[in-house]
PDB file of N, CA and C in Angstrom:
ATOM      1  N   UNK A   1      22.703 -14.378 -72.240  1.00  0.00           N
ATOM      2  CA  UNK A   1      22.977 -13.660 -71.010  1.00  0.00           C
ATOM      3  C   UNK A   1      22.639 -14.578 -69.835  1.00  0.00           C
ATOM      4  N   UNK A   2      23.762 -14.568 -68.832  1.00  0.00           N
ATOM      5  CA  UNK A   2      23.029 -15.729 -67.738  1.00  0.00           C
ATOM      6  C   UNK A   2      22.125 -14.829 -66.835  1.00  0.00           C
ATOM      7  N   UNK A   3      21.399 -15.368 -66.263  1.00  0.00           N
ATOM      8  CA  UNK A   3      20.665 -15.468 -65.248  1.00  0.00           C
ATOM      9  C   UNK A   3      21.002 -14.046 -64.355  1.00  0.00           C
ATOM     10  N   UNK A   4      22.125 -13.971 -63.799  1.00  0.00           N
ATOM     11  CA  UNK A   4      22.407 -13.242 -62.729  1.00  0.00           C
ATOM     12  C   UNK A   4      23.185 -11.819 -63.363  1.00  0.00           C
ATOM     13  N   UNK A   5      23.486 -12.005 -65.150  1.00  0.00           N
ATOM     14  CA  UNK A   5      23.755 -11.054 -65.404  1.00  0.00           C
ATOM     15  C   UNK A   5      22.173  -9.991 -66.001  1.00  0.00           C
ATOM     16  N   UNK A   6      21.204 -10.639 -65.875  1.00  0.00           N
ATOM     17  CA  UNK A   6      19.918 -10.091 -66.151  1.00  0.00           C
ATOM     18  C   UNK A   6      19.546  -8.637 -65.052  1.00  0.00           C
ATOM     19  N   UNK A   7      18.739  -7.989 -65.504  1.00  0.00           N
ATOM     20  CA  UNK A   7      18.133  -6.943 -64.410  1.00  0.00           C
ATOM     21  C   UNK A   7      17.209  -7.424 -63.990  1.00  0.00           C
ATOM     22  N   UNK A   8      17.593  -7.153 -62.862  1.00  0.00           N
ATOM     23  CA  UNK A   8      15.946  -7.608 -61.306  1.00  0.00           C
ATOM     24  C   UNK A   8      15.273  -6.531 -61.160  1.00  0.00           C
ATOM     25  N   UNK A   9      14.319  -6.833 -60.646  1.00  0.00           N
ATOM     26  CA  UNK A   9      13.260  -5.719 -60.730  1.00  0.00           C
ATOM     27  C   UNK A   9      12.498  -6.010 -59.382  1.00  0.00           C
ATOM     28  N   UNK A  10      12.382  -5.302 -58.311  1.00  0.00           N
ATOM     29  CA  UNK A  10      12.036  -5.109 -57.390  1.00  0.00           C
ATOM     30  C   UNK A  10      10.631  -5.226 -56.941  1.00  0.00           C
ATOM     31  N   UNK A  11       9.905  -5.421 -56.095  1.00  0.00           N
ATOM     32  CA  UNK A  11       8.806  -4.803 -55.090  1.00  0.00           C
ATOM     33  C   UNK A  11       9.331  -4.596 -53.623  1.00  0.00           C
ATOM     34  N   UNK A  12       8.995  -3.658 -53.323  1.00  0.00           N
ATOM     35  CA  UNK A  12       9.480  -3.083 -52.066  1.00  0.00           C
ATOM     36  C   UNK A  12       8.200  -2.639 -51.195  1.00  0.00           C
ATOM     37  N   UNK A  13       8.589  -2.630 -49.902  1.00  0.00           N
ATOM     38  CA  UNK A  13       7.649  -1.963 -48.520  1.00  0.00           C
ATOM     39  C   UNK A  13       8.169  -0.902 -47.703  1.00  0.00           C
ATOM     40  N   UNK A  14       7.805   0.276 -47.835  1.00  0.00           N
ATOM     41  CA  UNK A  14       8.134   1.257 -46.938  1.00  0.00           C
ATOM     42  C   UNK A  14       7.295   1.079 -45.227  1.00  0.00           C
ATOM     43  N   UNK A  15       7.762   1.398 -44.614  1.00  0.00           N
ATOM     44  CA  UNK A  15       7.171   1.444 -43.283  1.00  0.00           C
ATOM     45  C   UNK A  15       7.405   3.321 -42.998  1.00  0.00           C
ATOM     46  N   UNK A  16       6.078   4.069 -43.471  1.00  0.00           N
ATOM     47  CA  UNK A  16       6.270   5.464 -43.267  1.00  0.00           C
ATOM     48  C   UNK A  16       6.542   5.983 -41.418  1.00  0.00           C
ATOM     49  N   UNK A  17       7.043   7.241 -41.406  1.00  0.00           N
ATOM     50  CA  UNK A  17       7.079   7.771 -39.806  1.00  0.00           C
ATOM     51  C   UNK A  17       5.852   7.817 -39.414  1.00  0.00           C
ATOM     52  N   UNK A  18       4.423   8.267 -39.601  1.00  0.00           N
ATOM     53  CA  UNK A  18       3.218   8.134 -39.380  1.00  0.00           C
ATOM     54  C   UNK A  18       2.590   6.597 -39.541  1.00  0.00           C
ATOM     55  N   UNK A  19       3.608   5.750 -39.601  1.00  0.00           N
ATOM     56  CA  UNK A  19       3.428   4.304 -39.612  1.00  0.00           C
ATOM     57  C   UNK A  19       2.410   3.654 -40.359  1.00  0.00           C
ATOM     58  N   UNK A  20       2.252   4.455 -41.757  1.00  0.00           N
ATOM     59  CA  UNK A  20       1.146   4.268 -42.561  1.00  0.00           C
ATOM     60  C   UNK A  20       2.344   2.751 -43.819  1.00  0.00           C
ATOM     61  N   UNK A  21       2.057   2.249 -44.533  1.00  0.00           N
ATOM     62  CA  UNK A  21       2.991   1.070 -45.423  1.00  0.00           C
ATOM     63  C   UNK A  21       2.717   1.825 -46.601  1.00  0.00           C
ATOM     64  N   UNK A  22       3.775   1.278 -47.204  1.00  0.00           N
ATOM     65  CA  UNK A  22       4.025   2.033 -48.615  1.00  0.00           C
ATOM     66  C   UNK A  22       4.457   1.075 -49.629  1.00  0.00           C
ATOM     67  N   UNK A  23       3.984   0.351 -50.851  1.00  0.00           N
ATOM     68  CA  UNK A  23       4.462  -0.810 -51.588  1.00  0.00           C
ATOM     69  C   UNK A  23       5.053   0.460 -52.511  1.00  0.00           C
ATOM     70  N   UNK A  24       5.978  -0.108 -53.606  1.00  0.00           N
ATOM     71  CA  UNK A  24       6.585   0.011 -54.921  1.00  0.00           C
ATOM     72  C   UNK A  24       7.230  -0.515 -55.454  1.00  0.00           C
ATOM     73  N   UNK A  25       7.762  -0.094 -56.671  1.00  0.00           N
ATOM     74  CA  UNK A  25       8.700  -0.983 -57.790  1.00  0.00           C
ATOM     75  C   UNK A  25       9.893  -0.219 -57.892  1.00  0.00           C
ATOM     76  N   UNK A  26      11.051  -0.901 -57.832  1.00  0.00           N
ATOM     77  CA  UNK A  26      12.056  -0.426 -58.522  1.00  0.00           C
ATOM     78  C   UNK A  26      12.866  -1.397 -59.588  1.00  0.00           C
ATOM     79  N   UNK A  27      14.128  -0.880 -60.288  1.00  0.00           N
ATOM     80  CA  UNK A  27      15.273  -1.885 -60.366  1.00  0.00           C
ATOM     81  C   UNK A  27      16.700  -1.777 -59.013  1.00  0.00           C
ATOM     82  N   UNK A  28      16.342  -0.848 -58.320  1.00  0.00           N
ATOM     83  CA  UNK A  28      17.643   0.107 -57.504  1.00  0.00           C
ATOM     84  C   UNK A  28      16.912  -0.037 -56.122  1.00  0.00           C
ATOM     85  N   UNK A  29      16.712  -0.704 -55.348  1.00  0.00           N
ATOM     86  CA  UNK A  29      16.419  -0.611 -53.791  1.00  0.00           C
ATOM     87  C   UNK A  29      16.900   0.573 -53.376  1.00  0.00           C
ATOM     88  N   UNK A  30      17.837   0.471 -53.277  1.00  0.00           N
ATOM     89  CA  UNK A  30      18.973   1.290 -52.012  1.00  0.00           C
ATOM     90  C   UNK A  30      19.137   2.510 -52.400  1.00  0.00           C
ATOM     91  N   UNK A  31      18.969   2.736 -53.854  1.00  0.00           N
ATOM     92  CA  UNK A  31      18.867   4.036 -54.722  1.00  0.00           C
ATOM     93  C   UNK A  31      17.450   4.405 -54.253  1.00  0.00           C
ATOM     94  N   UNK A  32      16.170   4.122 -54.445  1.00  0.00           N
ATOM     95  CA  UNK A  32      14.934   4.477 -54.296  1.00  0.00           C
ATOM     96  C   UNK A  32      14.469   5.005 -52.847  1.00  0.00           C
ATOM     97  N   UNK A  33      14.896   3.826 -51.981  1.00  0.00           N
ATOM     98  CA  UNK A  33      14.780   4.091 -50.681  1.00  0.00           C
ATOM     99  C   UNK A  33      15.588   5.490 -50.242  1.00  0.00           C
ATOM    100  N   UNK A  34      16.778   6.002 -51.144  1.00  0.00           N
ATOM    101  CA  UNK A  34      17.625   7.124 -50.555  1.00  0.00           C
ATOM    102  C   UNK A  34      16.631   8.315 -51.424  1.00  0.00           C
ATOM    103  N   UNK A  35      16.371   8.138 -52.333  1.00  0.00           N
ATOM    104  CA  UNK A  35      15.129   9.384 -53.220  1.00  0.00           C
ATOM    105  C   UNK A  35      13.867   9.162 -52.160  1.00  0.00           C
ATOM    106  N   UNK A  36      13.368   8.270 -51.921  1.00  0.00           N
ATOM    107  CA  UNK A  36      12.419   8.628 -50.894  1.00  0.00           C
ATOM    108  C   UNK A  36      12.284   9.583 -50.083  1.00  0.00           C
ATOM    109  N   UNK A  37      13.262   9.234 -48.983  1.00  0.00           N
ATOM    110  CA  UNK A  37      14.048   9.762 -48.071  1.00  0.00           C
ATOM    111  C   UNK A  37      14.714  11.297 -47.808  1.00  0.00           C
ATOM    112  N   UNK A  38      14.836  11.128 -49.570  1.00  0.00           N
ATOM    113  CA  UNK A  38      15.445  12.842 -49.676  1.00  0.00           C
ATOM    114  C   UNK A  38      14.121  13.860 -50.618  1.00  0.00           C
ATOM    115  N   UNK A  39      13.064  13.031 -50.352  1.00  0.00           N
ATOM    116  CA  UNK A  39      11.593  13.476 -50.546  1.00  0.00           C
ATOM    117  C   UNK A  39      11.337  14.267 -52.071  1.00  0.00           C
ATOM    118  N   UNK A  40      12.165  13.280 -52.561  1.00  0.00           N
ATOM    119  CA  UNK A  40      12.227  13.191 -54.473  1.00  0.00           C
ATOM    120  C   UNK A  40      11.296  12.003 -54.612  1.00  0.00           C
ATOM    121  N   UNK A  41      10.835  11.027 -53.957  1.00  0.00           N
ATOM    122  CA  UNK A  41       9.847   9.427 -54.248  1.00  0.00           C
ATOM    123  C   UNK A  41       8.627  10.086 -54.587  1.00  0.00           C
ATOM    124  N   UNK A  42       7.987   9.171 -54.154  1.00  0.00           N
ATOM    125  CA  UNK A  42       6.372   9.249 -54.742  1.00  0.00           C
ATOM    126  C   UNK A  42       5.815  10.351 -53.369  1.00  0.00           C
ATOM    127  N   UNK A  43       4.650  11.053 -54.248  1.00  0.00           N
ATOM    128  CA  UNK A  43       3.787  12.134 -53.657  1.00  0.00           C
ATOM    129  C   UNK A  43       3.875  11.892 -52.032  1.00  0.00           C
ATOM    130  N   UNK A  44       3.030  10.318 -52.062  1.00  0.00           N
ATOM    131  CA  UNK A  44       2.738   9.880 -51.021  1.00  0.00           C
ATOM    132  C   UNK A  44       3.804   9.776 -49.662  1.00  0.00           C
ATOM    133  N   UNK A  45       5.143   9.593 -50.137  1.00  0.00           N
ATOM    134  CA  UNK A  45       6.094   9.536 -49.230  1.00  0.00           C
ATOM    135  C   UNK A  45       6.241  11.020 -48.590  1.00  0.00           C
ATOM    136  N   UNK A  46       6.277  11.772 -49.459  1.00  0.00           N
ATOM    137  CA  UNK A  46       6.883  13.267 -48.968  1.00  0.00           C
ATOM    138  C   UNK A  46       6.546  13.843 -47.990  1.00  0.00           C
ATOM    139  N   UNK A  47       5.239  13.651 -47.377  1.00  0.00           N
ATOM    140  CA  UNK A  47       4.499  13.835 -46.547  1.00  0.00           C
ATOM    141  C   UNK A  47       4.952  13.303 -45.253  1.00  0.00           C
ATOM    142  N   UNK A  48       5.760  11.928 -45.323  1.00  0.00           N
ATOM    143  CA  UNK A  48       5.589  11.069 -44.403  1.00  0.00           C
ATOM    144  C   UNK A  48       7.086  10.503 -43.975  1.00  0.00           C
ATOM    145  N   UNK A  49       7.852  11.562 -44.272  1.00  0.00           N
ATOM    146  CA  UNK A  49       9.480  10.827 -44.005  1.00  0.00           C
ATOM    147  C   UNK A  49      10.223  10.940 -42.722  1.00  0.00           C
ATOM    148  N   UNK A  50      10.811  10.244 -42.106  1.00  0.00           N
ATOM    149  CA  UNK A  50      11.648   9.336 -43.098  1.00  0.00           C
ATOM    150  C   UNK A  50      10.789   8.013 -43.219  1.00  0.00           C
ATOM    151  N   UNK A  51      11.412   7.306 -44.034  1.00  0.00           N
ATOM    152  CA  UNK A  51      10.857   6.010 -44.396  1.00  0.00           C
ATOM    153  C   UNK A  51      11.693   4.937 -44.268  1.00  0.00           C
ATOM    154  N   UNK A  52      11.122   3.873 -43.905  1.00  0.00           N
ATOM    155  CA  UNK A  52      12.035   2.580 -44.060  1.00  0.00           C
ATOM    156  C   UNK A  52      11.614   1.479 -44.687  1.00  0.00           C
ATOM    157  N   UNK A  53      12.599   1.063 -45.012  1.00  0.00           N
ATOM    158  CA  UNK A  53      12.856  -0.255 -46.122  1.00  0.00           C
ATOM    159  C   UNK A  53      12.502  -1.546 -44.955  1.00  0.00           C
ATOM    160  N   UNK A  54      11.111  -1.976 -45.138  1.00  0.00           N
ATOM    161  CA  UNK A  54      10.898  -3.385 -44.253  1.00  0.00           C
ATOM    162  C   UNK A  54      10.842  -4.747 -44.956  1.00  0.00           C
ATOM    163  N   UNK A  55      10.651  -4.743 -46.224  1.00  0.00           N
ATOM    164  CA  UNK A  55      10.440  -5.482 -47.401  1.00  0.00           C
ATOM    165  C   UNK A  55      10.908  -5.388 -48.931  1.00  0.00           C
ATOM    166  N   UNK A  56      11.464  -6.684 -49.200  1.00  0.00           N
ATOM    167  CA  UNK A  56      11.839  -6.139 -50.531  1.00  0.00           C
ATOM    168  C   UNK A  56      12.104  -7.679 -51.105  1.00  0.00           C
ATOM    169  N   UNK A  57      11.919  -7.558 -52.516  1.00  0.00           N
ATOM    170  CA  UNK A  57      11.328  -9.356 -53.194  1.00  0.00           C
ATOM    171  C   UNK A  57      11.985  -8.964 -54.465  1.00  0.00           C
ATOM    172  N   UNK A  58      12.865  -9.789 -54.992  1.00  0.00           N
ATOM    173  CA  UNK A  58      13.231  -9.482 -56.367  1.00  0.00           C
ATOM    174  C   UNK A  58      12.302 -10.786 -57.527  1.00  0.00           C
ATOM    175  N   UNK A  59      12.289  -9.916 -58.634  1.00  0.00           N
ATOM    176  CA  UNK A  59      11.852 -10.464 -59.537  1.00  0.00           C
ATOM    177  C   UNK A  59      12.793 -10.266 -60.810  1.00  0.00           C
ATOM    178  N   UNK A  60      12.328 -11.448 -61.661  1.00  0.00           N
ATOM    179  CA  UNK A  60      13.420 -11.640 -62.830  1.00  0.00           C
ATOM    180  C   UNK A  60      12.202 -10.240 -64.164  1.00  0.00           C
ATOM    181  N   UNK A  61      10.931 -10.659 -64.099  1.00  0.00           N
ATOM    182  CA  UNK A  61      10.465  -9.732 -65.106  1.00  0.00           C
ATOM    183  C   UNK A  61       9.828  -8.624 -64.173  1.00  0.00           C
ATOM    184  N   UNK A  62       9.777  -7.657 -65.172  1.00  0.00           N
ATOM    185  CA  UNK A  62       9.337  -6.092 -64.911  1.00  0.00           C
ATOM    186  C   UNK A  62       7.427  -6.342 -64.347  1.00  0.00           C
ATOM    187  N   UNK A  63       6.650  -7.257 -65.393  1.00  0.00           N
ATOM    188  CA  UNK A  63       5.471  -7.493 -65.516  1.00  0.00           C
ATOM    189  C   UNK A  63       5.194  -8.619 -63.876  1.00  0.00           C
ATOM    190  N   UNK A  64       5.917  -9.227 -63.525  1.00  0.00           N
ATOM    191  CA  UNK A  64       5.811 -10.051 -61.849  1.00  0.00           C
ATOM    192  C   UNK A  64       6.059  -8.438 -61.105  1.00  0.00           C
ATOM    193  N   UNK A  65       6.680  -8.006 -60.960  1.00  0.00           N
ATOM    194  CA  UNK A  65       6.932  -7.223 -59.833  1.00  0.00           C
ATOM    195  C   UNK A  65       6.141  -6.141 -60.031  1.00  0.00           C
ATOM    196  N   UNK A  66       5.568  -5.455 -60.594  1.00  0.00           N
ATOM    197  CA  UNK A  66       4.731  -4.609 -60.929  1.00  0.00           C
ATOM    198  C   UNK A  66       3.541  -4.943 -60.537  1.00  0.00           C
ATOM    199  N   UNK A  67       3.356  -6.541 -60.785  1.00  0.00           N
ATOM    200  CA  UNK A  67       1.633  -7.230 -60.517  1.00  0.00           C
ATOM    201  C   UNK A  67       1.724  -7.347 -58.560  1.00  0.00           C
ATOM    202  N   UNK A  68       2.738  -7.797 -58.485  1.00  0.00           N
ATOM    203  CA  UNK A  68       2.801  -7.420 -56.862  1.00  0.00           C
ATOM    204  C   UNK A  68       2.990  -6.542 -56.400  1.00  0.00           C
ATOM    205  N   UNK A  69       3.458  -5.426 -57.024  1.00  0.00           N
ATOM    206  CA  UNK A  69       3.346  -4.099 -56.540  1.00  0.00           C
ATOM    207  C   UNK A  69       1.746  -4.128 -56.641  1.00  0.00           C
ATOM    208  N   UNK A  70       0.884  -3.616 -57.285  1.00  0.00           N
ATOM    209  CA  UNK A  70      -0.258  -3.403 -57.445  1.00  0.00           C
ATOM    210  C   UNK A  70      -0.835  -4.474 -56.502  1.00  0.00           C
ATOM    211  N   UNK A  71      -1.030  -5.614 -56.399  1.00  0.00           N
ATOM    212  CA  UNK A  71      -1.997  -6.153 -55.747  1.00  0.00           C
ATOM    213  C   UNK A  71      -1.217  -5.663 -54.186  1.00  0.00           C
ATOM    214  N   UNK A  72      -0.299  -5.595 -53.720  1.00  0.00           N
ATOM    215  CA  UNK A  72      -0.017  -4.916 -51.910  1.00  0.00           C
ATOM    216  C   UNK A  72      -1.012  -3.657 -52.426  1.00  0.00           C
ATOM    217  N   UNK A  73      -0.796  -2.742 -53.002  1.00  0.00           N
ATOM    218  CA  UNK A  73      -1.388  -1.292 -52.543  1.00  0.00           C
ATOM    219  C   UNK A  73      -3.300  -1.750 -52.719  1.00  0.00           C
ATOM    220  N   UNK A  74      -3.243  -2.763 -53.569  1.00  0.00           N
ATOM    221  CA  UNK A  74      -5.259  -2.702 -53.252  1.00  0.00           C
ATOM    222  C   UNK A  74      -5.510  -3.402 -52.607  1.00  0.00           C
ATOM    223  N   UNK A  75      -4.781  -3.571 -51.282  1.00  0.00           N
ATOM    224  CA  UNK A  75      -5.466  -4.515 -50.203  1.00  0.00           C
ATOM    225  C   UNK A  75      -5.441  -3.642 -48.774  1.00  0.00           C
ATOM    226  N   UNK A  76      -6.355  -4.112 -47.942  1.00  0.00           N
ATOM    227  CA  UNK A  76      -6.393  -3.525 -46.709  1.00  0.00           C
ATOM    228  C   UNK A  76      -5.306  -3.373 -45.857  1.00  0.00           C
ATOM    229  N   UNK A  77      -5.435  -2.343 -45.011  1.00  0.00           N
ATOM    230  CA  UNK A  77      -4.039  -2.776 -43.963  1.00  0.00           C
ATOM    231  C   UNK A  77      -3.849  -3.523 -43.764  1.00  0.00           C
ATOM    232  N   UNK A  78      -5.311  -4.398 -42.476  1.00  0.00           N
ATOM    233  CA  UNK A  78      -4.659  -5.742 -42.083  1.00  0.00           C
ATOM    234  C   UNK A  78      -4.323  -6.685 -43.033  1.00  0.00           C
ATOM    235  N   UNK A  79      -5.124  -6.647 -44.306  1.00  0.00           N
ATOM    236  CA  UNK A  79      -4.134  -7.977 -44.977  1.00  0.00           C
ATOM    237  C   UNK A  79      -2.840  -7.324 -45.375  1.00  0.00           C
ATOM    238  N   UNK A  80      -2.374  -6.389 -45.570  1.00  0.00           N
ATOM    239  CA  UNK A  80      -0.858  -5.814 -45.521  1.00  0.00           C
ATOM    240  C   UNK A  80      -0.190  -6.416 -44.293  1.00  0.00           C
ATOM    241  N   UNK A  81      -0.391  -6.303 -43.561  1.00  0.00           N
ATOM    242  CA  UNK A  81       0.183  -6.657 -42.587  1.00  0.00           C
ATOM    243  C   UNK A  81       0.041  -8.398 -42.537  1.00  0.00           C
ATOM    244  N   UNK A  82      -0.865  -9.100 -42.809  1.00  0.00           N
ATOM    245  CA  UNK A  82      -0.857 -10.770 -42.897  1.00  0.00           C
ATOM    246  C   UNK A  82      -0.038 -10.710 -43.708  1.00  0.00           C
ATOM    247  N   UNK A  83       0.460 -10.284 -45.398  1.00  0.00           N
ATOM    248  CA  UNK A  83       0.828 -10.266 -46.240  1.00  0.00           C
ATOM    249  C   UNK A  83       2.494 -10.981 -45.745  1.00  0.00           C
ATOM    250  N   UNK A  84       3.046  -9.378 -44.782  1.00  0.00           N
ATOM    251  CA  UNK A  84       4.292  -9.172 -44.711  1.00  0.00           C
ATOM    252  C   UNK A  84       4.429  -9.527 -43.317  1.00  0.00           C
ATOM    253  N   UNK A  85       3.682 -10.155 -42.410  1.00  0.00           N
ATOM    254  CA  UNK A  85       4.278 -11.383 -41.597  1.00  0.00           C
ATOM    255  C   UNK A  85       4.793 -12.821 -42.155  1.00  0.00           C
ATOM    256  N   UNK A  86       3.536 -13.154 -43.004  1.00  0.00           N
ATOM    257  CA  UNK A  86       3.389 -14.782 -44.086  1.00  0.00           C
ATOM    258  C   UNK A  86       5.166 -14.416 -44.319  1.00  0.00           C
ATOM    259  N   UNK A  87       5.917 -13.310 -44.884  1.00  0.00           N
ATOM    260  CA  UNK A  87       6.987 -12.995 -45.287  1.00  0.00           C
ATOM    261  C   UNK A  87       8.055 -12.424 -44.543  1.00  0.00           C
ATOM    262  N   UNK A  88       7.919 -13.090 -42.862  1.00  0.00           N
ATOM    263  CA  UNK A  88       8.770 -13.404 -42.247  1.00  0.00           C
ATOM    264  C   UNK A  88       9.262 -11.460 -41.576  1.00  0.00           C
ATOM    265  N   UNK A  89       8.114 -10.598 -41.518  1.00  0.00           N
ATOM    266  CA  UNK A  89       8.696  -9.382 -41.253  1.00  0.00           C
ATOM    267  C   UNK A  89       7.367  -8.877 -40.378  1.00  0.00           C
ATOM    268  N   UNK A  90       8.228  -8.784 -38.827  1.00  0.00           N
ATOM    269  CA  UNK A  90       7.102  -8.481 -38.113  1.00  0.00           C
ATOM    270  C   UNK A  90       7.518  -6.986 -37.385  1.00  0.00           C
ATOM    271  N   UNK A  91       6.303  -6.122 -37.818  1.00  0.00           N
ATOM    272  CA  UNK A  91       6.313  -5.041 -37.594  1.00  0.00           C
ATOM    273  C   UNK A  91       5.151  -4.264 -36.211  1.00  0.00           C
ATOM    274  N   UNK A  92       6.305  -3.576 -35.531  1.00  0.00           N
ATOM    275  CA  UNK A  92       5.800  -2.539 -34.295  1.00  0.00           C
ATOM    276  C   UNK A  92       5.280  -1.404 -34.714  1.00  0.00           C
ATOM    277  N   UNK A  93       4.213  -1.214 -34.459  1.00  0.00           N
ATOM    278  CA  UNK A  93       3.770  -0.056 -34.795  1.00  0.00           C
ATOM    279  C   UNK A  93       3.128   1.022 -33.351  1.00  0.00           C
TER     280      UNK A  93
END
């Protein structure tokens, strides 16, 4: 199978309406971000919509994008925020 016919696997950044950040995993960006949105996502979103898509990193394995999912959500805001400037996305809050 080449390369590009493989499944990618996502980490993503929500930027909630209460301007709180939101990491996760998908394989479907544009799919996830619209379940968010229609307040089918995670607990945490439902509370806090709408949401936006400020970040998003593909990975070739399930086990990379998952480990960066997890290490964004156990870090502080401000290093959230160093995180996803270092990554070229500068956010108004």
């Amino acid at each position: 199978m080449a390369i590009s016919e493989q499944k990618k696997f996502f980490f993503y950044v929500l930027k909630c309406a209460d301007e709180t950040l939101y990491g996760g995993f998908t394989t479907d960006v544009t799919k996830r971000v619209a379940t968010h949105n229609a307040g089918k996502g995670a607990k945490y979103t439902r509370s806090r919509l709408p949401v936006r898509l400020i970040y998003s990193q593909v990975f070739e394995d399930r086990h990379a994008a998952l480990s960066a999912e997890y290490h964004f959500k156990h870090q502080t805001r401000e290093a959230k925020i160093r995180f996803l400037k270092v990554h070229g996305v500068e956010i108004k809050f």
